[in-house]
C-alpha atoms as a PDB file:
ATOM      1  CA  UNK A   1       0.855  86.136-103.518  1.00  0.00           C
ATOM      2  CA  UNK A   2       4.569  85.514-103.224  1.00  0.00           C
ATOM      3  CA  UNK A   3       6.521  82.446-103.453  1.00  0.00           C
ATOM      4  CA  UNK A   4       7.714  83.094 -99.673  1.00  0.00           C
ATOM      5  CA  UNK A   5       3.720  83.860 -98.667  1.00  0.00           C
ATOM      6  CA  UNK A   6       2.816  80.486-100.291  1.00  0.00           C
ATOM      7  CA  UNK A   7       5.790  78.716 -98.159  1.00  0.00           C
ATOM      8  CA  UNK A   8       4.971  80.954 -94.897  1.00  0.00           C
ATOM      9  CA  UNK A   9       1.073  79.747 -95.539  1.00  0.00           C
ATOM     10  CA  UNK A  10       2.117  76.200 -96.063  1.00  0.00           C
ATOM     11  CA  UNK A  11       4.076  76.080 -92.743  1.00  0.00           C
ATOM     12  CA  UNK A  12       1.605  77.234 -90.430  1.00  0.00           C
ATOM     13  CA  UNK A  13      -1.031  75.480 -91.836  1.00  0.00           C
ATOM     14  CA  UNK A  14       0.983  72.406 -90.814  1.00  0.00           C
ATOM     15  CA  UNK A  15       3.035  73.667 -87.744  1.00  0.00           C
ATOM     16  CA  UNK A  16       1.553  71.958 -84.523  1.00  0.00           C
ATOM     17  CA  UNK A  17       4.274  74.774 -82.357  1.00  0.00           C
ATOM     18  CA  UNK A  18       6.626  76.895 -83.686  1.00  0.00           C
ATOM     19  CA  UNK A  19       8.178  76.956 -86.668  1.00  0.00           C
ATOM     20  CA  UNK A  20      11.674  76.883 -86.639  1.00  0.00           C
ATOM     21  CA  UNK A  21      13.816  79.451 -89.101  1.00  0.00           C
ATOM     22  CA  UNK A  22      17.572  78.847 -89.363  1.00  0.00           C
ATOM     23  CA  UNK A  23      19.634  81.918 -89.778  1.00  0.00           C
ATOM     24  CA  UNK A  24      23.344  82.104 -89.973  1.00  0.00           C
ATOM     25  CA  UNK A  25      24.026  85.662 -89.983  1.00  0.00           C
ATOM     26  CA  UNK A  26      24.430  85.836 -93.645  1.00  0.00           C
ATOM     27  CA  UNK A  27      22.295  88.174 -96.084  1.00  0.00           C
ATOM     28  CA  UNK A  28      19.774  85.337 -97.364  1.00  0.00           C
ATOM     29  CA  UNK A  29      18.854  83.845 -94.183  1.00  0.00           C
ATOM     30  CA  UNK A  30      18.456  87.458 -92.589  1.00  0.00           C
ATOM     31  CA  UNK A  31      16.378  88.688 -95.152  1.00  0.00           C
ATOM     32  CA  UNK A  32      14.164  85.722 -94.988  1.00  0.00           C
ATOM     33  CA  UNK A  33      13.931  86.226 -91.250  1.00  0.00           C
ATOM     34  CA  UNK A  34      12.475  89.734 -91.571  1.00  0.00           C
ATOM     35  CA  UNK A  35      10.047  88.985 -94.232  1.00  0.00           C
ATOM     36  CA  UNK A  36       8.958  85.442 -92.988  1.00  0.00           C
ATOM     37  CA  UNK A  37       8.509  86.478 -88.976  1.00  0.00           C
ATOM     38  CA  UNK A  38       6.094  89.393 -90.008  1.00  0.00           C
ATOM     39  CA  UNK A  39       3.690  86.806 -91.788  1.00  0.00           C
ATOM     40  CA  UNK A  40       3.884  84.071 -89.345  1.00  0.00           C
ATOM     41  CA  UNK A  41       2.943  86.311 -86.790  1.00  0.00           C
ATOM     42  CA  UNK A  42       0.065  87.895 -88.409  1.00  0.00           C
ATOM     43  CA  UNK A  43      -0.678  84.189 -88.946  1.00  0.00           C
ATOM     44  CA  UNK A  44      -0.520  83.525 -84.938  1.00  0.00           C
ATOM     45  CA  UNK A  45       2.760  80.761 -85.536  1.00  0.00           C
ATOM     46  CA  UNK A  46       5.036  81.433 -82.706  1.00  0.00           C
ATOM     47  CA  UNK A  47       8.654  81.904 -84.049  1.00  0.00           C
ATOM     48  CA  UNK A  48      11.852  80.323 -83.097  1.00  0.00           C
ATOM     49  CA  UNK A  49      15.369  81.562 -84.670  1.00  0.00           C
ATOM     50  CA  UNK A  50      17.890  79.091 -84.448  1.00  0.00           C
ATOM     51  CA  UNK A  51      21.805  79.642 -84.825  1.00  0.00           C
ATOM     52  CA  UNK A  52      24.460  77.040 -85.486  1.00  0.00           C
ATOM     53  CA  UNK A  53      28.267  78.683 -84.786  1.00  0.00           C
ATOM     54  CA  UNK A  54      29.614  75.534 -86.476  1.00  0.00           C
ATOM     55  CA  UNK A  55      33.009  76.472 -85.312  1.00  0.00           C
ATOM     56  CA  UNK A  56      34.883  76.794 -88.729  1.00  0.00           C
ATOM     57  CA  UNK A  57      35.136  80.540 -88.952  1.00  0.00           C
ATOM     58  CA  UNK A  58      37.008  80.965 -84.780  1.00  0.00           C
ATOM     59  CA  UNK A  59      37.090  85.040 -86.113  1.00  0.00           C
ATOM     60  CA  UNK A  60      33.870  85.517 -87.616  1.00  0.00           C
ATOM     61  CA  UNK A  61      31.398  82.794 -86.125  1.00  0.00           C
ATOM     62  CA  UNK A  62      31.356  84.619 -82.192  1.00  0.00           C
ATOM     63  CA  UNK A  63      30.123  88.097 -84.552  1.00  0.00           C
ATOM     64  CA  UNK A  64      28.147  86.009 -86.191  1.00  0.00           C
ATOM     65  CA  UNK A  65      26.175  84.856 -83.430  1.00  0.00           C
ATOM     66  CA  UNK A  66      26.231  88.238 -81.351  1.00  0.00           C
ATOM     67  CA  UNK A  67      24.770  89.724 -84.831  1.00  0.00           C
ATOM     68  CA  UNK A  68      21.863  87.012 -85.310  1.00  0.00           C
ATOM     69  CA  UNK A  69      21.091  87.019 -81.358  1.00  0.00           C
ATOM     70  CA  UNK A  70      20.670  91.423 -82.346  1.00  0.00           C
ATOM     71  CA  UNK A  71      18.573  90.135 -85.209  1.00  0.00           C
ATOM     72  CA  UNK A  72      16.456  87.995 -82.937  1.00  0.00           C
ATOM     73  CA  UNK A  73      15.872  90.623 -80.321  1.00  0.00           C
ATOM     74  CA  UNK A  74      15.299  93.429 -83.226  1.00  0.00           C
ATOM     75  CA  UNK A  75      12.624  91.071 -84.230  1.00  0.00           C
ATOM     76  CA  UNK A  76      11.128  89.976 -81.169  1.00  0.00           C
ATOM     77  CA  UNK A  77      11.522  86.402 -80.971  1.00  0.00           C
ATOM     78  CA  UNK A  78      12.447  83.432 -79.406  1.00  0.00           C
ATOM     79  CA  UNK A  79      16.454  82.325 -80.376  1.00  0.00           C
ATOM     80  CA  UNK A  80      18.035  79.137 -80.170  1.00  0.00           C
ATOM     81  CA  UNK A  81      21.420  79.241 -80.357  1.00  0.00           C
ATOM     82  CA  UNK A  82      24.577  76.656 -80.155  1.00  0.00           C
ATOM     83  CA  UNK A  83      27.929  76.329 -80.643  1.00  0.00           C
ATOM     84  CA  UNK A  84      29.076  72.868 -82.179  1.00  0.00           C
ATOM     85  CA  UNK A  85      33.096  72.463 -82.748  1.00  0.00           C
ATOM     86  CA  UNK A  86      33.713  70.844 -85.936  1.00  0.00           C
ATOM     87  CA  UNK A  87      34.626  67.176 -85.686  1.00  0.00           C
ATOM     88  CA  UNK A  88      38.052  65.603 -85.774  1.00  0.00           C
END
């Protein structure tokens, strides 16, 4: 068993809806996305992806978020998705 099936075991044991995976777009969080949604789902967890354009990158945070809502749809879940501008 893998570190990321111990994790993925450890969160649905103790989700009470879905569990909630951050992804900005970049290579780690998209390559935890497609190995964590497979075993939550064969685990019955529903799956949220959440997306944060944090509005410091005005070029690359819009591809960003058209890439990760791709992602998302690729993978058949649920997204959550937001654009905060960066405070004063």
């Amino acid at each position: 068993m893998t570190g990321l099936d111990v994790a993925v075991q450890a969160a649905a044991a103790r989700a009470n809806g879905p569990v909630v995976l951050a992804c900005s777009g970049g290579v780690d969080s998209v390559v935890l996305a497609r190995m964590a949604v497979p075993l939550l789902r064969r685990r019955g967890v529903p799956i949220l992806l959440a997306h944060l354009d944090h509005g410091m990158r005005p070029r690359g945070g819009a591809d960003d978020a058209a890439f990760v809502s791709a992602l998302a749809a690729n993978l058949k879940v649920a997204l959550i998705r937001r654009r905060q501008a960066p405070s004063p």
